[in-house]
PDB file of N, CA and C in Angstrom:
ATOM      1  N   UNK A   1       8.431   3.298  14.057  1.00  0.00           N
ATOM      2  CA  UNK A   1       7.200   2.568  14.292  1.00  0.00           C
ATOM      3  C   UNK A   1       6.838   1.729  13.067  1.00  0.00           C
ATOM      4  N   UNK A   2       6.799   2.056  11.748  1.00  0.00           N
ATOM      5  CA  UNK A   2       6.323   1.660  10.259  1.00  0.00           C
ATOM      6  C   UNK A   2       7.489   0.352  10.488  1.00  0.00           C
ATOM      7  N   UNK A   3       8.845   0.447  10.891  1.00  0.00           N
ATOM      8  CA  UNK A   3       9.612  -0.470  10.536  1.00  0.00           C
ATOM      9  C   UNK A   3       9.082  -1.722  11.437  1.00  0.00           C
ATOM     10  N   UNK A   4       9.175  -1.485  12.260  1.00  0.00           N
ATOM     11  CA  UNK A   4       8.503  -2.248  13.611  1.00  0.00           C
ATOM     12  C   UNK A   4       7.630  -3.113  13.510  1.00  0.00           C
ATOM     13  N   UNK A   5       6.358  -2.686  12.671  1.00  0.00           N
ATOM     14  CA  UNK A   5       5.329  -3.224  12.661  1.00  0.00           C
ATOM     15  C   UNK A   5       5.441  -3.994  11.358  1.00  0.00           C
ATOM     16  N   UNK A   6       6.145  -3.616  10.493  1.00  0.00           N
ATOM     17  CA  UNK A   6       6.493  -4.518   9.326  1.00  0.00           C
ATOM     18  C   UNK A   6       7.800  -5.658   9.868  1.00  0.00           C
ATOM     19  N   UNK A   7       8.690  -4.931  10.576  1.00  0.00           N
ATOM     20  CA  UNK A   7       9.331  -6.405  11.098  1.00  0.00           C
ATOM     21  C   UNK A   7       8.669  -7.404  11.825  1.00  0.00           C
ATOM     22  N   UNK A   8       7.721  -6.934  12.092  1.00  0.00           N
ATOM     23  CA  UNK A   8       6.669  -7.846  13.131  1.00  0.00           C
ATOM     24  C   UNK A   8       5.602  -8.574  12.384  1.00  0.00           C
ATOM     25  N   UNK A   9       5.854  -8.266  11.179  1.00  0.00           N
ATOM     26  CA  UNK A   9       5.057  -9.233  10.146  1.00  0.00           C
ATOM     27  C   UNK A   9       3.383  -8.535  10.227  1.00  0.00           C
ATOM     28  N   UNK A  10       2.949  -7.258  10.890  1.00  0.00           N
ATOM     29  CA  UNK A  10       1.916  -6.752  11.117  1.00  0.00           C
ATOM     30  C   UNK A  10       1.681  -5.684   9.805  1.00  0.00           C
ATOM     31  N   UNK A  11       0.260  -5.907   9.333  1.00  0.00           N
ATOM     32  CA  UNK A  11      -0.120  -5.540   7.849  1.00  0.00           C
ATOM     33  C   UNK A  11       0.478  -3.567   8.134  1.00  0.00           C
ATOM     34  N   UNK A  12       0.938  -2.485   7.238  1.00  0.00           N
ATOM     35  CA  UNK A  12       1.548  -2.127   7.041  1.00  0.00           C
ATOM     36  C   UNK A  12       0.754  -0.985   5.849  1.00  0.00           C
ATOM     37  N   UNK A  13       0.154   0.293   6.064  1.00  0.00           N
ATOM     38  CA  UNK A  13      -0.979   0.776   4.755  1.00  0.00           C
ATOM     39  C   UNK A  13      -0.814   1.614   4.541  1.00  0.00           C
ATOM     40  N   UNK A  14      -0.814   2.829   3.420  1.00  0.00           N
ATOM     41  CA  UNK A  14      -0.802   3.668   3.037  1.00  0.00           C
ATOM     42  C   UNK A  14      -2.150   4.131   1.620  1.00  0.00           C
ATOM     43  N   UNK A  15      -1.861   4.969   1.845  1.00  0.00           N
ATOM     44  CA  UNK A  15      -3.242   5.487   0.959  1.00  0.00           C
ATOM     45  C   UNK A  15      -3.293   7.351   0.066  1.00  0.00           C
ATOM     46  N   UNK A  16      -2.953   7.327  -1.221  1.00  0.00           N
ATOM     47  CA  UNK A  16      -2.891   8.790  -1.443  1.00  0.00           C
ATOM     48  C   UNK A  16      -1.358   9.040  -1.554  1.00  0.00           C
ATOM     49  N   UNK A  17      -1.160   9.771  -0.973  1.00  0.00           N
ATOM     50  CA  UNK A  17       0.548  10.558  -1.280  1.00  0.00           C
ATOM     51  C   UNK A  17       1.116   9.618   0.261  1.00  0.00           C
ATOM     52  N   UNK A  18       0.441   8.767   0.906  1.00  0.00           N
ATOM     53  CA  UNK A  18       1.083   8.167   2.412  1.00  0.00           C
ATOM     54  C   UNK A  18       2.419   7.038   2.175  1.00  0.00           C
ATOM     55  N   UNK A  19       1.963   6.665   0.809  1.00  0.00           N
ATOM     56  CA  UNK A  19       3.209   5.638   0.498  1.00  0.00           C
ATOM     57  C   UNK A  19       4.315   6.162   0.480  1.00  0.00           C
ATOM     58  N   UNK A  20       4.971   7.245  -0.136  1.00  0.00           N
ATOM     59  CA  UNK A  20       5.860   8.258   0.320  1.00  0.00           C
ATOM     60  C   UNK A  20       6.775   7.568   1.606  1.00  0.00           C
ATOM     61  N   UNK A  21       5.974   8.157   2.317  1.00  0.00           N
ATOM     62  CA  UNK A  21       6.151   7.505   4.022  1.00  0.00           C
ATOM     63  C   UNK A  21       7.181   6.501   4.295  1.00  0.00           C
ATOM     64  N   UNK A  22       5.852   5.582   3.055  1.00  0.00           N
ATOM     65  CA  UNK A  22       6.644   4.229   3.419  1.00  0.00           C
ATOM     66  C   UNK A  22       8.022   3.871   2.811  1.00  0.00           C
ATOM     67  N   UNK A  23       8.266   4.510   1.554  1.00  0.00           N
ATOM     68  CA  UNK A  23       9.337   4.281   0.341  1.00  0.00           C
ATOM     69  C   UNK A  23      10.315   5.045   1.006  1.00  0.00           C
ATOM     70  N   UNK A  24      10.359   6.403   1.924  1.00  0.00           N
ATOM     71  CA  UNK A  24      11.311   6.889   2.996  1.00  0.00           C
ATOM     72  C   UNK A  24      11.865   6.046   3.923  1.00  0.00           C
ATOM     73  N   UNK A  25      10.628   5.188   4.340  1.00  0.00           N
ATOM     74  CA  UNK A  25      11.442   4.712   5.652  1.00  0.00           C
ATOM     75  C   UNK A  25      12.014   3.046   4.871  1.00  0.00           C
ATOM     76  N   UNK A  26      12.161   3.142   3.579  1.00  0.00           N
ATOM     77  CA  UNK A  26      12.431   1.625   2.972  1.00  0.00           C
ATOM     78  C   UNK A  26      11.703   0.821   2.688  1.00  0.00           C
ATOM     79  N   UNK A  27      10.532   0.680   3.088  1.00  0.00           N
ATOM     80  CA  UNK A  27       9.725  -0.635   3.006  1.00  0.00           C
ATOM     81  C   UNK A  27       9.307  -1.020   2.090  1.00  0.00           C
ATOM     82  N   UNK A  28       9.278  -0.149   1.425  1.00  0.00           N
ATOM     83  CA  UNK A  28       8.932  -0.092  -0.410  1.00  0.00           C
ATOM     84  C   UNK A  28      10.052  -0.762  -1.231  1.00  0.00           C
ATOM     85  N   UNK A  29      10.698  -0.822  -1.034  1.00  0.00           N
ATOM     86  CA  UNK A  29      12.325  -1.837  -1.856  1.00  0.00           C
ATOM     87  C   UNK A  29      11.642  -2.978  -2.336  1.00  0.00           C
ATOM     88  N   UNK A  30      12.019  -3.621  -3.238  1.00  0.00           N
ATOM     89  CA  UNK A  30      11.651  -4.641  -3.711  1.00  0.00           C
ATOM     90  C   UNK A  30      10.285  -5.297  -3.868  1.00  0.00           C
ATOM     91  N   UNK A  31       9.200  -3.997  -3.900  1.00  0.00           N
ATOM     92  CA  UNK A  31       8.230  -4.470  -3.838  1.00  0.00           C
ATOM     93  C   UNK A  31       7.002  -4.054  -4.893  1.00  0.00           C
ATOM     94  N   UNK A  32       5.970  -3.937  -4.919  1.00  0.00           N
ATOM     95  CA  UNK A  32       5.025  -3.117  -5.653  1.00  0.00           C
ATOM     96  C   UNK A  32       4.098  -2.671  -5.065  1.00  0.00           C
ATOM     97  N   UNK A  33       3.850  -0.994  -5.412  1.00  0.00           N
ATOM     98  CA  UNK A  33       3.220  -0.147  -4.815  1.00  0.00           C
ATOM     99  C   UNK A  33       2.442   0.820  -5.341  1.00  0.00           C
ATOM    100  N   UNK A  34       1.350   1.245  -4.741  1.00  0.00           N
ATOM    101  CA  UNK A  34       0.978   2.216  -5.987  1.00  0.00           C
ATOM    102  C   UNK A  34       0.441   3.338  -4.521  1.00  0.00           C
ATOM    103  N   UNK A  35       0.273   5.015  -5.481  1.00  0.00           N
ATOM    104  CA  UNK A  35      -0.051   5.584  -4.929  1.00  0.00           C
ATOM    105  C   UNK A  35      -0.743   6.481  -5.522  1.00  0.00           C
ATOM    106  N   UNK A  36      -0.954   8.105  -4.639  1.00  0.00           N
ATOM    107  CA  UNK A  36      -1.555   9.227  -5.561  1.00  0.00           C
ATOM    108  C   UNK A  36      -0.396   9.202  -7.172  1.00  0.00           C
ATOM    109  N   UNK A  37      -1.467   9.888  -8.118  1.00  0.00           N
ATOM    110  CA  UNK A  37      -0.489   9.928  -9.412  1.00  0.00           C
ATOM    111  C   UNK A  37       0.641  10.134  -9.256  1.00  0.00           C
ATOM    112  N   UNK A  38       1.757  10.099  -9.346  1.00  0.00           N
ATOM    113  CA  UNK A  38       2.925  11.411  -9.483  1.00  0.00           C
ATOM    114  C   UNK A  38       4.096  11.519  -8.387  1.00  0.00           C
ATOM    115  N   UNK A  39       3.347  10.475  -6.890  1.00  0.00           N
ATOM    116  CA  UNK A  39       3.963  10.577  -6.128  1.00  0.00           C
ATOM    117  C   UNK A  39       5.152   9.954  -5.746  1.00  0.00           C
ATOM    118  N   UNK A  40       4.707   8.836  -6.027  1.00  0.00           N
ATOM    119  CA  UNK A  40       6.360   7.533  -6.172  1.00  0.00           C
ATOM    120  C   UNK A  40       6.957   7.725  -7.945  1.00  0.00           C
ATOM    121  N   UNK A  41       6.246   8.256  -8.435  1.00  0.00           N
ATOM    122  CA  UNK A  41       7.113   8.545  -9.560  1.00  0.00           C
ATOM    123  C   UNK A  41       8.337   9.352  -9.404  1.00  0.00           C
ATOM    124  N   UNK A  42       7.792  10.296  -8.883  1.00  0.00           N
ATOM    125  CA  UNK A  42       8.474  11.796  -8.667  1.00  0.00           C
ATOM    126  C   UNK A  42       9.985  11.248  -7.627  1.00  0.00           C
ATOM    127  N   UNK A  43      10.280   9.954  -7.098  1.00  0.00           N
ATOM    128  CA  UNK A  43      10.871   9.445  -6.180  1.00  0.00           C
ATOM    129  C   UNK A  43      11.555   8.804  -6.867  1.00  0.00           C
ATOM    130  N   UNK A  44      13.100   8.646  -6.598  1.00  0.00           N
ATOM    131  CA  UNK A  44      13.832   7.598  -7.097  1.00  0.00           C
ATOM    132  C   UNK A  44      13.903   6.569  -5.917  1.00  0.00           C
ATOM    133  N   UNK A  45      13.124   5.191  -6.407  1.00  0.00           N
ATOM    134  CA  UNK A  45      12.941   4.139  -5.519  1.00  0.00           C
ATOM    135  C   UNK A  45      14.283   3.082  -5.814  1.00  0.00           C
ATOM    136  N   UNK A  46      14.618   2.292  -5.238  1.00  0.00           N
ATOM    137  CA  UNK A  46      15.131   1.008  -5.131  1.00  0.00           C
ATOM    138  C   UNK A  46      14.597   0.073  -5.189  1.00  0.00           C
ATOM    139  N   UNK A  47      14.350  -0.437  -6.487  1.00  0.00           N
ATOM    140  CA  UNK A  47      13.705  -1.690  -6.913  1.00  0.00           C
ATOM    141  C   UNK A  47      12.468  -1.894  -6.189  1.00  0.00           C
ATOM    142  N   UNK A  48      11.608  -0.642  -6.745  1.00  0.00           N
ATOM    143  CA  UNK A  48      10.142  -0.602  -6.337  1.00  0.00           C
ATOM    144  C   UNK A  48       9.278  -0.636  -7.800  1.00  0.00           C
ATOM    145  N   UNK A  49       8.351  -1.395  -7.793  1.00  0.00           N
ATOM    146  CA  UNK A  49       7.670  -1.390  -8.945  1.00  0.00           C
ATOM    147  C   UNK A  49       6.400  -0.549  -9.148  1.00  0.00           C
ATOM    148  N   UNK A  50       6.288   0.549  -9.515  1.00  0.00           N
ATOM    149  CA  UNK A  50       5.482   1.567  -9.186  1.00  0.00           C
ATOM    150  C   UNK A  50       4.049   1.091 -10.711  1.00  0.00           C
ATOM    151  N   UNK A  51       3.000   0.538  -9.706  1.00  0.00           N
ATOM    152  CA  UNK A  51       1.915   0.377 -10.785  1.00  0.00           C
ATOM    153  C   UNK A  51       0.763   1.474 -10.492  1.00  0.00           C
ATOM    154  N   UNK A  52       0.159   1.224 -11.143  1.00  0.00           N
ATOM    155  CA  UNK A  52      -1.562   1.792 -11.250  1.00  0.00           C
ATOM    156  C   UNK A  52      -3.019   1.396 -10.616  1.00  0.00           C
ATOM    157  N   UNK A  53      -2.375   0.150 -10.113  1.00  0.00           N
ATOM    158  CA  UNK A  53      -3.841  -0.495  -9.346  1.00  0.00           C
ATOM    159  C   UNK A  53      -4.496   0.319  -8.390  1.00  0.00           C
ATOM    160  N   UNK A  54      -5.701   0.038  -7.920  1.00  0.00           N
ATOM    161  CA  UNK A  54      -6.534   0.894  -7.421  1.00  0.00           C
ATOM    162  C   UNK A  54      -5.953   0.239  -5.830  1.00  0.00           C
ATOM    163  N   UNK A  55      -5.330  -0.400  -5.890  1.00  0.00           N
ATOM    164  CA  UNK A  55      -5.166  -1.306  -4.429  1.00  0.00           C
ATOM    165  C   UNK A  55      -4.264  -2.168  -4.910  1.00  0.00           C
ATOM    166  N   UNK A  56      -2.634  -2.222  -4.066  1.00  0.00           N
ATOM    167  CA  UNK A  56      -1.936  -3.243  -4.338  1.00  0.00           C
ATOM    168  C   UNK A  56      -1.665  -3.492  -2.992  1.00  0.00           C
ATOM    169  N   UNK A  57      -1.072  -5.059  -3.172  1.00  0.00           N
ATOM    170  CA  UNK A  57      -1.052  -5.747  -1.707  1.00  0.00           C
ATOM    171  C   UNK A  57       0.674  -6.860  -2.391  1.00  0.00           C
ATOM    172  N   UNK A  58       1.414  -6.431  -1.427  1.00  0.00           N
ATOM    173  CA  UNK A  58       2.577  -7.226  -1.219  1.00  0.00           C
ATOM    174  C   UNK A  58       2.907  -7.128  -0.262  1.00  0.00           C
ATOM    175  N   UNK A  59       3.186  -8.882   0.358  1.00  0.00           N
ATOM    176  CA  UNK A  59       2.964  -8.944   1.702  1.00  0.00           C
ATOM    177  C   UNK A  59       2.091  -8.514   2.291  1.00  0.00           C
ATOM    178  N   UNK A  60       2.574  -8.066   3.251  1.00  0.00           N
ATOM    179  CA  UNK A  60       1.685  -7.455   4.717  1.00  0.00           C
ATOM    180  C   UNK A  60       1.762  -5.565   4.317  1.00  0.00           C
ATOM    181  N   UNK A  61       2.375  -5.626   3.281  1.00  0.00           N
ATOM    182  CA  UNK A  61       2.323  -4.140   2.908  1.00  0.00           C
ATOM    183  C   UNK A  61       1.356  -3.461   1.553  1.00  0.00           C
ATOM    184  N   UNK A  62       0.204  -2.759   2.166  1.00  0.00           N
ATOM    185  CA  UNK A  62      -1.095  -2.819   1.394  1.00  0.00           C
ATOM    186  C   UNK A  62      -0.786  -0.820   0.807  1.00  0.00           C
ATOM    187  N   UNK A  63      -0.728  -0.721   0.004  1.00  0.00           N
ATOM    188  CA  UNK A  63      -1.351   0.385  -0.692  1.00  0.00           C
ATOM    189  C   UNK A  63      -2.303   1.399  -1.678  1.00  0.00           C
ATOM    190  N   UNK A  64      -2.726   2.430  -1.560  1.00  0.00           N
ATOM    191  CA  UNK A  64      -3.657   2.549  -2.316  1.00  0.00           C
ATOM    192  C   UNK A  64      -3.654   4.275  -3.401  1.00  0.00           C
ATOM    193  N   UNK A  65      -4.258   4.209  -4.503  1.00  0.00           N
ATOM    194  CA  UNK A  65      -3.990   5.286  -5.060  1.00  0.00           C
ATOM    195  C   UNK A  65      -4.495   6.623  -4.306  1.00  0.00           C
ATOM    196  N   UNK A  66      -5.566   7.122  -4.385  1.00  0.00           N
ATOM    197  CA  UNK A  66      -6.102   8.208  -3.107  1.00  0.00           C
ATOM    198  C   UNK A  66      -7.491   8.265  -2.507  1.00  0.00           C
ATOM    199  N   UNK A  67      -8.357   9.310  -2.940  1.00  0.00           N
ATOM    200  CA  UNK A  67      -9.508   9.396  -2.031  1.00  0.00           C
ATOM    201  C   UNK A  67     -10.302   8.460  -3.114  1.00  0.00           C
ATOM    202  N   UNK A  68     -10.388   8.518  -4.404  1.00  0.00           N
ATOM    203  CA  UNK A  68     -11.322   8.280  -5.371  1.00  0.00           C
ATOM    204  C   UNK A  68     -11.516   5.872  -5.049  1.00  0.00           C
ATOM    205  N   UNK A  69     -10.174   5.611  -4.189  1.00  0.00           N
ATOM    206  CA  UNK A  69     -10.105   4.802  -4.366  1.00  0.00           C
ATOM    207  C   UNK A  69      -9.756   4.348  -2.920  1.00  0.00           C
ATOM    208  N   UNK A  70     -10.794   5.627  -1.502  1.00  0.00           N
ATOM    209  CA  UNK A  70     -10.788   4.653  -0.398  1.00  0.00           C
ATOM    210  C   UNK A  70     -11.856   3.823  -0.100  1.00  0.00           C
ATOM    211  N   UNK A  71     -12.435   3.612  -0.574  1.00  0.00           N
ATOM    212  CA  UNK A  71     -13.632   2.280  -0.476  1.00  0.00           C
ATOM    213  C   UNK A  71     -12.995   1.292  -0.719  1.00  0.00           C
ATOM    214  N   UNK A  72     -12.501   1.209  -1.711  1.00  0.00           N
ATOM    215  CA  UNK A  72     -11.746  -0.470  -2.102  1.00  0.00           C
ATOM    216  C   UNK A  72     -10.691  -0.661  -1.498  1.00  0.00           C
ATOM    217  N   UNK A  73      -9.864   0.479  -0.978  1.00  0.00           N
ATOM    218  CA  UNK A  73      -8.773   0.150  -0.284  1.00  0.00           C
ATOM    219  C   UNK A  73      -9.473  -0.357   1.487  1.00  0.00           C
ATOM    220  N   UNK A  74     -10.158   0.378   1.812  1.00  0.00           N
ATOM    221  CA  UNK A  74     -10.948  -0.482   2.966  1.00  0.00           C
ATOM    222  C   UNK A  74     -12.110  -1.461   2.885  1.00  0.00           C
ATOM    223  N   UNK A  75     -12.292  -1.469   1.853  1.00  0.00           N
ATOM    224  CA  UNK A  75     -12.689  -3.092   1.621  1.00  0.00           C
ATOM    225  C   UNK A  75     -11.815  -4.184   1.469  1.00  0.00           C
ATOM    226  N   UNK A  76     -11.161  -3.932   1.427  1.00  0.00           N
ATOM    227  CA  UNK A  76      -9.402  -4.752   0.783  1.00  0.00           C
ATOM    228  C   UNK A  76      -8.883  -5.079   2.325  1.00  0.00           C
ATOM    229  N   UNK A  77      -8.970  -3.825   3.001  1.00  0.00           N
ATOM    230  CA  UNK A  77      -8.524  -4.502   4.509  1.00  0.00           C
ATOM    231  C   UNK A  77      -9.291  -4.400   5.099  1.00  0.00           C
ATOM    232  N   UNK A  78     -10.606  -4.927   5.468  1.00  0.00           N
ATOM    233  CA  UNK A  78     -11.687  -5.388   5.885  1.00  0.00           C
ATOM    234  C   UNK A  78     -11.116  -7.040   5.613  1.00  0.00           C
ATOM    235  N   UNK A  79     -10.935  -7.277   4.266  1.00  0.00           N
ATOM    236  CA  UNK A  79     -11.034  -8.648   3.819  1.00  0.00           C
ATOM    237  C   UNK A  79      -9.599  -9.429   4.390  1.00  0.00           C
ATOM    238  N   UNK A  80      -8.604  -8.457   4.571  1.00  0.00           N
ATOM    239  CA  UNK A  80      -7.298  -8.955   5.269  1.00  0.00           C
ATOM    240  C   UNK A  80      -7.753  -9.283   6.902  1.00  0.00           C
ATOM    241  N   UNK A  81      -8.457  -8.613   7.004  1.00  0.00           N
ATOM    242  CA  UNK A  81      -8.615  -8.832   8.802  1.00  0.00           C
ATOM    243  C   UNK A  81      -8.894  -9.767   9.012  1.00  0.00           C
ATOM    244  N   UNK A  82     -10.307  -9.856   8.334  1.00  0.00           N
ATOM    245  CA  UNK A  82     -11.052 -10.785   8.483  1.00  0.00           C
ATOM    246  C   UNK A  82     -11.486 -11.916   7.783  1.00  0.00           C
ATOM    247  N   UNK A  83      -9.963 -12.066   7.733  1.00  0.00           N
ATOM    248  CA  UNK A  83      -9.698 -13.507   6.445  1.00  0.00           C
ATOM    249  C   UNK A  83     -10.734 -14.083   5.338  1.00  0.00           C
ATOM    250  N   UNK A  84     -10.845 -13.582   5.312  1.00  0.00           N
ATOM    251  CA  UNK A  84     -12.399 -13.686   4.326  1.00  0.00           C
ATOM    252  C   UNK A  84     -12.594 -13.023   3.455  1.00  0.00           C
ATOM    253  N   UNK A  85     -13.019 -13.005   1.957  1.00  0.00           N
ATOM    254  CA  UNK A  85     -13.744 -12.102   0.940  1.00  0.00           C
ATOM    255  C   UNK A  85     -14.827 -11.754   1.427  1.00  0.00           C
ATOM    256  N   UNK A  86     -14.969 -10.308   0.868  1.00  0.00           N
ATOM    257  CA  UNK A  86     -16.454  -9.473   1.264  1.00  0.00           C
ATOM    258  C   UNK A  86     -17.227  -9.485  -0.081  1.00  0.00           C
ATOM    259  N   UNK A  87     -18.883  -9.614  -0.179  1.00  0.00           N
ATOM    260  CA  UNK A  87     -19.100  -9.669  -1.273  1.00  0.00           C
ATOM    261  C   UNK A  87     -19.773  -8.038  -1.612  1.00  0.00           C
ATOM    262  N   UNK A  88     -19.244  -7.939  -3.026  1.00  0.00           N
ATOM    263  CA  UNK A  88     -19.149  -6.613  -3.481  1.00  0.00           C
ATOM    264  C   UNK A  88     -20.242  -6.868  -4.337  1.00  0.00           C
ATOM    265  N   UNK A  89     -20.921  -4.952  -4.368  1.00  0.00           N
ATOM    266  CA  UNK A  89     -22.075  -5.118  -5.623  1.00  0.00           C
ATOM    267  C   UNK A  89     -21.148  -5.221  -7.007  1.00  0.00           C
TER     268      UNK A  89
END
């Protein structure tokens, strides 16, 4: 299904330890991702660039570190949906 919807050019999310998921089923290759601490570390990726952002977005493939940082990650795709910036306090 994850492959599917990323071959289909359809946005693609993870959040917490969920990127995992995604770096299993490949989608993570060549890209940059971030997740819970420890989790894509702990992984030997294929030319995945494992950062720290509270929210990274490549492509249509959006990820996020964990709970401390699901507001911004659904503000982040709020703002993908709905093509538009949201204004933040």
């Amino acid at each position: 299904l994850l492959k599917r919807l990323a071959a289909a050019g359809r946005y693609t999310t993870a959040i917490c330890a969920a990127p995992k998921v995604l770096a299993n089923a490949g989608l993570l290759a060549g890209r940059e991702a971030t997740s819970y601490p420890g989790v894509l570390d702990a992984m030997p990726l294929a030319d995945t660039k494992v950062v720290s952002q509270t929210v990274v977005q490549d492509g249509t493939i959006i990820t996020s570190r964990g709970p401390g940082t699901a507001m911004d990650f659904a503000l982040h795709l709020i703002e993908q949906l709905a093509e538009q910036p949201l204004m933040r306090p």
